[in-house]
Protein backbone atom coordinates (compact mmCIF):
# COMPACT_ATOMS: atom_id res chain seq x y z
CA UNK A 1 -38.38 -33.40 -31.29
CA UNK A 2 -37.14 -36.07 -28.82
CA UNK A 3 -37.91 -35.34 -24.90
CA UNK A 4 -34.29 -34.38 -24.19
CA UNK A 5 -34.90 -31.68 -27.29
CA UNK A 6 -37.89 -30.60 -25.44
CA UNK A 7 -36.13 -30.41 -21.68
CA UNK A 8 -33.59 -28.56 -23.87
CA UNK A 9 -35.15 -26.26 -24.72
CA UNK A 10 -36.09 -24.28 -21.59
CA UNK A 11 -32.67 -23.28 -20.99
CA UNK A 12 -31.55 -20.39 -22.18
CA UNK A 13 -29.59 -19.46 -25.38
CA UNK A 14 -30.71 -22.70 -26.88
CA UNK A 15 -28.73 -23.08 -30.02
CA UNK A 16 -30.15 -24.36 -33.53
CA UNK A 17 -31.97 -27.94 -32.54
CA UNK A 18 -30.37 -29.34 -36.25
CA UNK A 19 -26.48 -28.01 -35.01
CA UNK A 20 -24.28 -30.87 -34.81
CA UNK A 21 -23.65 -30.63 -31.69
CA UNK A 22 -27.09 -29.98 -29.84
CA UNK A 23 -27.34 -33.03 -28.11
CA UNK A 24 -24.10 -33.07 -26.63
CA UNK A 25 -24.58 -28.87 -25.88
CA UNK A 26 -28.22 -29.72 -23.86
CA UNK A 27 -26.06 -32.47 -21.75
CA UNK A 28 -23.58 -30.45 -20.97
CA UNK A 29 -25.84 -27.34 -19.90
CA UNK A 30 -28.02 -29.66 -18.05
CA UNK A 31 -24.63 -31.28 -15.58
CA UNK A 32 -23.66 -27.51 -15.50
CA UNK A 33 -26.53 -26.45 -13.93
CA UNK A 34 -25.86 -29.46 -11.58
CA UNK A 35 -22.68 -28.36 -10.78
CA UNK A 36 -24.20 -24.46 -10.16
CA UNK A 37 -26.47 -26.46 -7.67
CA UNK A 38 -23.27 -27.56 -5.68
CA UNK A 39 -22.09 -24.31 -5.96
CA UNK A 40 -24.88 -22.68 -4.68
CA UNK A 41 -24.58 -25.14 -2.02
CA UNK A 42 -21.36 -24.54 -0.34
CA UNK A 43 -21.69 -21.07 -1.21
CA UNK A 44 -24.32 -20.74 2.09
CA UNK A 45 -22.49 -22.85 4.24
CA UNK A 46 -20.10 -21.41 6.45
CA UNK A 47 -17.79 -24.02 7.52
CA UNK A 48 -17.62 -28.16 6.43
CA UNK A 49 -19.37 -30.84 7.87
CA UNK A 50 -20.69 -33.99 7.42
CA UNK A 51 -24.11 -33.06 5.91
CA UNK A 52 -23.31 -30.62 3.19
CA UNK A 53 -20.62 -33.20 2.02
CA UNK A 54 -22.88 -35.97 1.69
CA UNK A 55 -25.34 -33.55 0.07
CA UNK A 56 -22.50 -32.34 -2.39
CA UNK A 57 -21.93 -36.39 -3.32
CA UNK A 58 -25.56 -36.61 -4.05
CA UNK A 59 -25.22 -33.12 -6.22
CA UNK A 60 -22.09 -34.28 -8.16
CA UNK A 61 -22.71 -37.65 -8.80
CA UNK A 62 -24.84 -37.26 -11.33
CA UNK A 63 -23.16 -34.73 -13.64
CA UNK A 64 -19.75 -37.01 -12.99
CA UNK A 65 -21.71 -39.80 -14.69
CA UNK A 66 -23.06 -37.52 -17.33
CA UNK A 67 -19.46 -36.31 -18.02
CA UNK A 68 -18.18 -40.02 -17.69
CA UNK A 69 -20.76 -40.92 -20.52
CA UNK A 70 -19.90 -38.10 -22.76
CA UNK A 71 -16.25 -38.89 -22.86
CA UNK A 72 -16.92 -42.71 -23.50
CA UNK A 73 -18.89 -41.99 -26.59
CA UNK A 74 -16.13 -39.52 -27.67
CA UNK A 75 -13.87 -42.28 -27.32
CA UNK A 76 -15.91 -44.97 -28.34
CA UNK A 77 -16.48 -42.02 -32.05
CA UNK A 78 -12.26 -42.78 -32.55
CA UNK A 79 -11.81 -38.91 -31.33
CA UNK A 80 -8.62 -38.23 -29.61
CA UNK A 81 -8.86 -36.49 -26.51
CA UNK A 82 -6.09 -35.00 -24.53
């Protein structure tokens, strides 16, 4: 197995590593854990400032790119999506 097979599969529920879509399925629970983080985040923080946004930029940004880079090899595959 590759390393991202192997980061894989720590999580939880891990599907069948020769499924179609396991790759895709590991990158997606990896930026949603990510995106928990900045949930997490917020969800101690009383009222907005400066700090916890910059810390929820530094959170997101990474799981934006992931999700950029998903949908540009969907796109780049010839799927359609809506």
């Amino acid at each position: 197995m590759n390393n991202q097979n192997d980061e894989c599969d720590l999580l939880n529920g891990s599907p069948d590593p020769t499924w179609d879509y396991y790759l895709l399925w590991c990158q997606l629970q990896r930026i949603k854990a990510q995106i928990d983080m900045a949930s997490i985040v917020i969800g101690q923080v009383e009222c907005m400032n400066a700090a916890t946004d910059s810390e929820l930029k530094r959170l997101l940004f990474k799981p934006y790119e992931g999700l950029d880079s998903i949908l540009d090899q969907l796109r780049s595959d010839g799927d359609e999506i809506a």
